[in-house]
Protein backbone atom coordinates (compact mmCIF):
# COMPACT_ATOMS: atom_id res chain seq x y z
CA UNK A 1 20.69 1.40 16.42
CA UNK A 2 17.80 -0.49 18.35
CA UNK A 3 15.50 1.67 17.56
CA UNK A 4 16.27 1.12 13.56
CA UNK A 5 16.65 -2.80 14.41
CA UNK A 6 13.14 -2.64 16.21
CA UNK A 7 11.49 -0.84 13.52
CA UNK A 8 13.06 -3.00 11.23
CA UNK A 9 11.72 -5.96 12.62
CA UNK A 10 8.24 -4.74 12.77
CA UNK A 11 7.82 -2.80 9.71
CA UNK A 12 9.66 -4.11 6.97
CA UNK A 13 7.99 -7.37 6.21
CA UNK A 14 4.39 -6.03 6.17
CA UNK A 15 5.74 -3.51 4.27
CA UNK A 16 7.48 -5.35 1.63
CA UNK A 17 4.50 -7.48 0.77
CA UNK A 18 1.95 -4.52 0.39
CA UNK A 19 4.56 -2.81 -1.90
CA UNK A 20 5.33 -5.79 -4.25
CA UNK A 21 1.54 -7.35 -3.98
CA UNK A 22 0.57 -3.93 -5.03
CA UNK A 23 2.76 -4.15 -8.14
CA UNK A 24 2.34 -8.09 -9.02
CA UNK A 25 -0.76 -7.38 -9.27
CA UNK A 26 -0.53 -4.35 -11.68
CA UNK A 27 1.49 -7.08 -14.08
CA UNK A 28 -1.05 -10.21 -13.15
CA UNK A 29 -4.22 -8.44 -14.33
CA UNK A 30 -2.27 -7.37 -17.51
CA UNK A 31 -1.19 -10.63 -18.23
CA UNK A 32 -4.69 -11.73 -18.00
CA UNK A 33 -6.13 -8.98 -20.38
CA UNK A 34 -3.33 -9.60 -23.21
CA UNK A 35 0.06 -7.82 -21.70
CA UNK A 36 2.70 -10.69 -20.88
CA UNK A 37 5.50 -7.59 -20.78
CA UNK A 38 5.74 -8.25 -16.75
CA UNK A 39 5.44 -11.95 -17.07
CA UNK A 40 8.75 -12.01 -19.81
CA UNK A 41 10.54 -10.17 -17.53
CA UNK A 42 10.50 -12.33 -14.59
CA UNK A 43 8.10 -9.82 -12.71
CA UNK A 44 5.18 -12.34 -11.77
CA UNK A 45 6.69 -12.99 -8.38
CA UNK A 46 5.91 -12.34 -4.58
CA UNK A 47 9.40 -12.71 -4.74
CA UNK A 48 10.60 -8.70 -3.00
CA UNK A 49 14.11 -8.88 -4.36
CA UNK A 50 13.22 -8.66 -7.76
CA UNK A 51 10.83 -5.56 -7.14
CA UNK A 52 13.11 -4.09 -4.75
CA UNK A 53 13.39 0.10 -5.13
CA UNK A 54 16.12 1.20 -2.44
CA UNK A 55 14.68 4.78 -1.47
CA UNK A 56 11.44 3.13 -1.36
CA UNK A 57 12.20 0.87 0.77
CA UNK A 58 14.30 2.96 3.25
CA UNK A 59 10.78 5.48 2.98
CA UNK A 60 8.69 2.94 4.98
CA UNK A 61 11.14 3.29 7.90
CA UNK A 62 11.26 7.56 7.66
CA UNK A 63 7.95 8.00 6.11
CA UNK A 64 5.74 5.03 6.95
CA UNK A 65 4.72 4.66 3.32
CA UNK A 66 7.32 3.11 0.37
CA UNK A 67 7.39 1.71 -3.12
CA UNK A 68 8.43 -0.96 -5.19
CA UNK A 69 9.96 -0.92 -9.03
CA UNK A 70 6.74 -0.39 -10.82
CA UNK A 71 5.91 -3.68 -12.89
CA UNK A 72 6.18 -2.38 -16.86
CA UNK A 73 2.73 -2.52 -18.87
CA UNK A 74 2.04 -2.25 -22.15
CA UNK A 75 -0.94 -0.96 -22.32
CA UNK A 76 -1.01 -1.20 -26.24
CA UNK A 77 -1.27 -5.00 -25.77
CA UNK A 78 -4.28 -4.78 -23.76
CA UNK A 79 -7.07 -5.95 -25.95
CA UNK A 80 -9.23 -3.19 -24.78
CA UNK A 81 -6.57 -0.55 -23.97
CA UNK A 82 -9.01 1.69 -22.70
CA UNK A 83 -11.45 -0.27 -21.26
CA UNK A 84 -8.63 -2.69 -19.55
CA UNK A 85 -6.37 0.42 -18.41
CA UNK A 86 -8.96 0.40 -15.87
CA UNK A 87 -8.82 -2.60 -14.45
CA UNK A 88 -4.83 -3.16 -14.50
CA UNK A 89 -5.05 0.37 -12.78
CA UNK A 90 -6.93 -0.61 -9.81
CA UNK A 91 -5.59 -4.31 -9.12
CA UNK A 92 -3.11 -2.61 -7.11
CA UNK A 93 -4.99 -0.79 -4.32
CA UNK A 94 -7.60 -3.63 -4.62
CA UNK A 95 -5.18 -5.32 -3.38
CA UNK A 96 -4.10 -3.47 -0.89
CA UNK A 97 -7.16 -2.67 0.33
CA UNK A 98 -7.68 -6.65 0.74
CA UNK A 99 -4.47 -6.90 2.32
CA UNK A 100 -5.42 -4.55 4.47
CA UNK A 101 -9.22 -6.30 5.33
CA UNK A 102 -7.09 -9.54 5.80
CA UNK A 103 -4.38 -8.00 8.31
CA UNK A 104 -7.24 -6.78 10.48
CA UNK A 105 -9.14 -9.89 10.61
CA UNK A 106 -6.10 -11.03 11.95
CA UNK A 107 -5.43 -8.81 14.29
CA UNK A 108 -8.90 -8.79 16.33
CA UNK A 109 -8.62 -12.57 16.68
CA UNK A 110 -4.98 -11.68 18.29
CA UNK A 111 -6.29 -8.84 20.33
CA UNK A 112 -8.90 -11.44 21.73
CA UNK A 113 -6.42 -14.46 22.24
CA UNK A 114 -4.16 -11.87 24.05
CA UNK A 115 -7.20 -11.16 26.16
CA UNK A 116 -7.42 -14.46 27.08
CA UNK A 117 -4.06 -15.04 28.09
CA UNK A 118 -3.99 -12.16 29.88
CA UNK A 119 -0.37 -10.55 30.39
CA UNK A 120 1.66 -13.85 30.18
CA UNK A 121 5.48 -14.01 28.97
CA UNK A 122 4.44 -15.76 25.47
CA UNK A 123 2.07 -12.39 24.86
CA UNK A 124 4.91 -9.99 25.87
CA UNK A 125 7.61 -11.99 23.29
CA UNK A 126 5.62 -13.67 20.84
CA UNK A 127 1.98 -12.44 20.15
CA UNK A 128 2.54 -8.58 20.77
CA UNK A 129 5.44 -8.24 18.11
CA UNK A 130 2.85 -10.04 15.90
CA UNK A 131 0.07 -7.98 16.75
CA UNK A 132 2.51 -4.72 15.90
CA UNK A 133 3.17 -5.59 12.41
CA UNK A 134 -0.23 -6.86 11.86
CA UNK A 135 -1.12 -3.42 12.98
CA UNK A 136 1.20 -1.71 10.62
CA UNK A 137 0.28 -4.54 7.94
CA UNK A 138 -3.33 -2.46 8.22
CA UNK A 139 -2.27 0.96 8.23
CA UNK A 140 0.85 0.67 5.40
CA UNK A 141 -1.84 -1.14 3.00
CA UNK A 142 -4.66 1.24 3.49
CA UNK A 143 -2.12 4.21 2.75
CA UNK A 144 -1.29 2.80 -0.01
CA UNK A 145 -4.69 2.16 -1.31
CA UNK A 146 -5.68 5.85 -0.66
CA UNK A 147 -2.54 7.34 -2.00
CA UNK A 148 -2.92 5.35 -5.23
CA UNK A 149 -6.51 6.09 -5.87
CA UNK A 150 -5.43 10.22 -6.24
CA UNK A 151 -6.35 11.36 -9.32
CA UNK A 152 -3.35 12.37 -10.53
CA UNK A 153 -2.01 10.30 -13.45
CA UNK A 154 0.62 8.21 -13.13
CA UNK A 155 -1.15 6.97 -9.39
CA UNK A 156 -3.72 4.45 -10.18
CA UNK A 157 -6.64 6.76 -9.38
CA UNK A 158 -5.10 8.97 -12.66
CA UNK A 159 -5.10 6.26 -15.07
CA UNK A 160 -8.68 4.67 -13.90
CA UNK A 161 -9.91 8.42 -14.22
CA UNK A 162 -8.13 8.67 -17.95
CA UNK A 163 -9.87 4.92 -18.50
CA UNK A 164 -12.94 6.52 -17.61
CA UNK A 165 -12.74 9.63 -19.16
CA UNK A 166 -14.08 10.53 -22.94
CA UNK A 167 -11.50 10.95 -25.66
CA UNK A 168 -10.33 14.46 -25.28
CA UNK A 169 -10.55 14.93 -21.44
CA UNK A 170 -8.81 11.71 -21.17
CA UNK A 171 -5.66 12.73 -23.68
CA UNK A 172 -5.83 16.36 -21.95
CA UNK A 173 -5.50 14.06 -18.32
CA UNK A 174 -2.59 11.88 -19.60
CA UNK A 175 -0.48 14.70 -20.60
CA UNK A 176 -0.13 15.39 -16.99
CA UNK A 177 1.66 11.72 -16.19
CA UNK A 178 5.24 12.70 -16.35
CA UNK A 179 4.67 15.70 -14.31
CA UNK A 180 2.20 13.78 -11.88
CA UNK A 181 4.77 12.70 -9.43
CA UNK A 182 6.67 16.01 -8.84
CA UNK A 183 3.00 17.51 -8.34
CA UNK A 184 2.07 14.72 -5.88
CA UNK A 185 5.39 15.08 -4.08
CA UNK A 186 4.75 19.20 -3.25
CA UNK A 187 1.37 17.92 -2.28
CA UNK A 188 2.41 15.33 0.19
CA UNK A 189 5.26 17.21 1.45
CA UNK A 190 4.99 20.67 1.39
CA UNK A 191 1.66 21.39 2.14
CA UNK A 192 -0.86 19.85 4.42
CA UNK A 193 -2.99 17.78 2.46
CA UNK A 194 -1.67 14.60 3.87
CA UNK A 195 -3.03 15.35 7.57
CA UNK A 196 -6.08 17.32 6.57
CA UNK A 197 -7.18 14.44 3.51
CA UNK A 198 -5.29 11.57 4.03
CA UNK A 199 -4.62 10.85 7.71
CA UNK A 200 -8.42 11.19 8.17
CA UNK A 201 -9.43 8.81 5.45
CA UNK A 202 -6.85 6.29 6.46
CA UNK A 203 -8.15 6.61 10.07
CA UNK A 204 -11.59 6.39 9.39
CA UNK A 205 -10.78 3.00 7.66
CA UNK A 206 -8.56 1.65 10.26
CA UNK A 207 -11.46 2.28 12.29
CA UNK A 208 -13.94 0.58 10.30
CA UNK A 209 -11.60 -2.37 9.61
CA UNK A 210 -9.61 -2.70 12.91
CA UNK A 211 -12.43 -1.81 15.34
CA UNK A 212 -12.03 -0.26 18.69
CA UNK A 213 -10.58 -3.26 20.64
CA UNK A 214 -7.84 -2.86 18.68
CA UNK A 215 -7.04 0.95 19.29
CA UNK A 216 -4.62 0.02 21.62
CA UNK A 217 -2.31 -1.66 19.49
CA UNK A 218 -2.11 1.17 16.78
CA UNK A 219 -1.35 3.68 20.29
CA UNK A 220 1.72 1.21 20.59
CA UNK A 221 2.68 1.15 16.96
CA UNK A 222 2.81 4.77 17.11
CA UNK A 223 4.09 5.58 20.27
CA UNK A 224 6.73 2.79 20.50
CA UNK A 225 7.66 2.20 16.58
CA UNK A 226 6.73 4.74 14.24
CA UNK A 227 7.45 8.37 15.76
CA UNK A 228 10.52 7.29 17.99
């Protein structure tokens, strides 16, 4: 129980805000290109509750990665359908991958002001818990951003390729979307894609983004949070 009360604490809020920013922003680049379908519905909103998907929610705190209630788009409302698909596509891990750039700005200027306070009690109960979900803020938004930008209709890498795509390549692509999940799924789980494609993609970033000063804090997210 404090294990699921100390992951709880660290994980869910980052992970709530990549998850529905990810999907606001699916439903604010459509309203902007001619699709008010999320805006009607009340789906314009940082608010989490009214994105809120139950198994993907309890998935951040098993799996490390989660998902929302996609935000509905009708892409026949676009006024460029094709052209637009595109763009309402990849909002989402845009906006992760912002998220993401933000979070670790954040956490090398609380790496260094940890630093200089040295091992105080205000470090230990205030700035470390911070610097742990700033941490995970990083990693759960660059996952996301990766994952999405698979190929695979209906991730948002799918429907930017199908955007992309000529005519009959594109229709051939889209047929795939309501089998795309189930193939993702035996992807992610049953074979090893995720640590031989993904896990060094989203380290590489981390890396880029996070820099090396901050190594130790991811060590402590894993160690202490996500594999206990």
């Amino acid at each position: 129980m404090e294990l699921f009360f100390l992951k709880l604490s660290i994980m869910l809020a980052p992970g709530l805000m990549a998850i529905t920013c990810h999907e606001v922003s699916h439903g604010y680049v459509a309203n902007r290109l001619g699709d008010d379908t999320a805006r009607s519905l009340g789906r314009l909103t940082l608010n989490p509750l009214k994105h809120l998907d139950i198994i993907g929610t309890l998935m951040v705190f098993v799996a490390g990665i989660g998902w929302a209630k996609p935000v509905p788009v009708n892409f026949g409302n676009l006024r460029n359908p094709k052209r637009d698909m595109i763009w309402v596509a990849a909002a989402g891990p845009i906006t992760n991958f912002i998220l993401a750039c933000l979070s670790a700005l954040a956490l090398r200027g609380g790496v260094t002001l940890s630093a200089v306070m040295n091992s105080s009690s205000l470090v230990e109960s205030v700035l470390f818990p911070l610097l742990l979900m700033l941490a995970f803020s990083v990693y759960i938004n660059l996952l996301l951003a990766i994952f999405n930008l698979i190929p695979v209709p209906p991730l948002d890498g799918g429907r930017v390729v199908v955007g992309l795509l000529p005519p009959r390549p594109a229709l051939f692509l889209a047929r795939f979307e309501p089998y795309g999940m189930i193939l993702i799924v035996a992807l992610v789980f049953f074979t090893n894609v995720f640590s031989t494609i993904l896990q060094p993609l989203l380290s590489v970033g981390i890396d880029l983004l996070a820099g090396p000063k901050t190594q130790w804090v991811f060590e402590q997210l894993l160690t202490k949070v996500m594999t206990r």
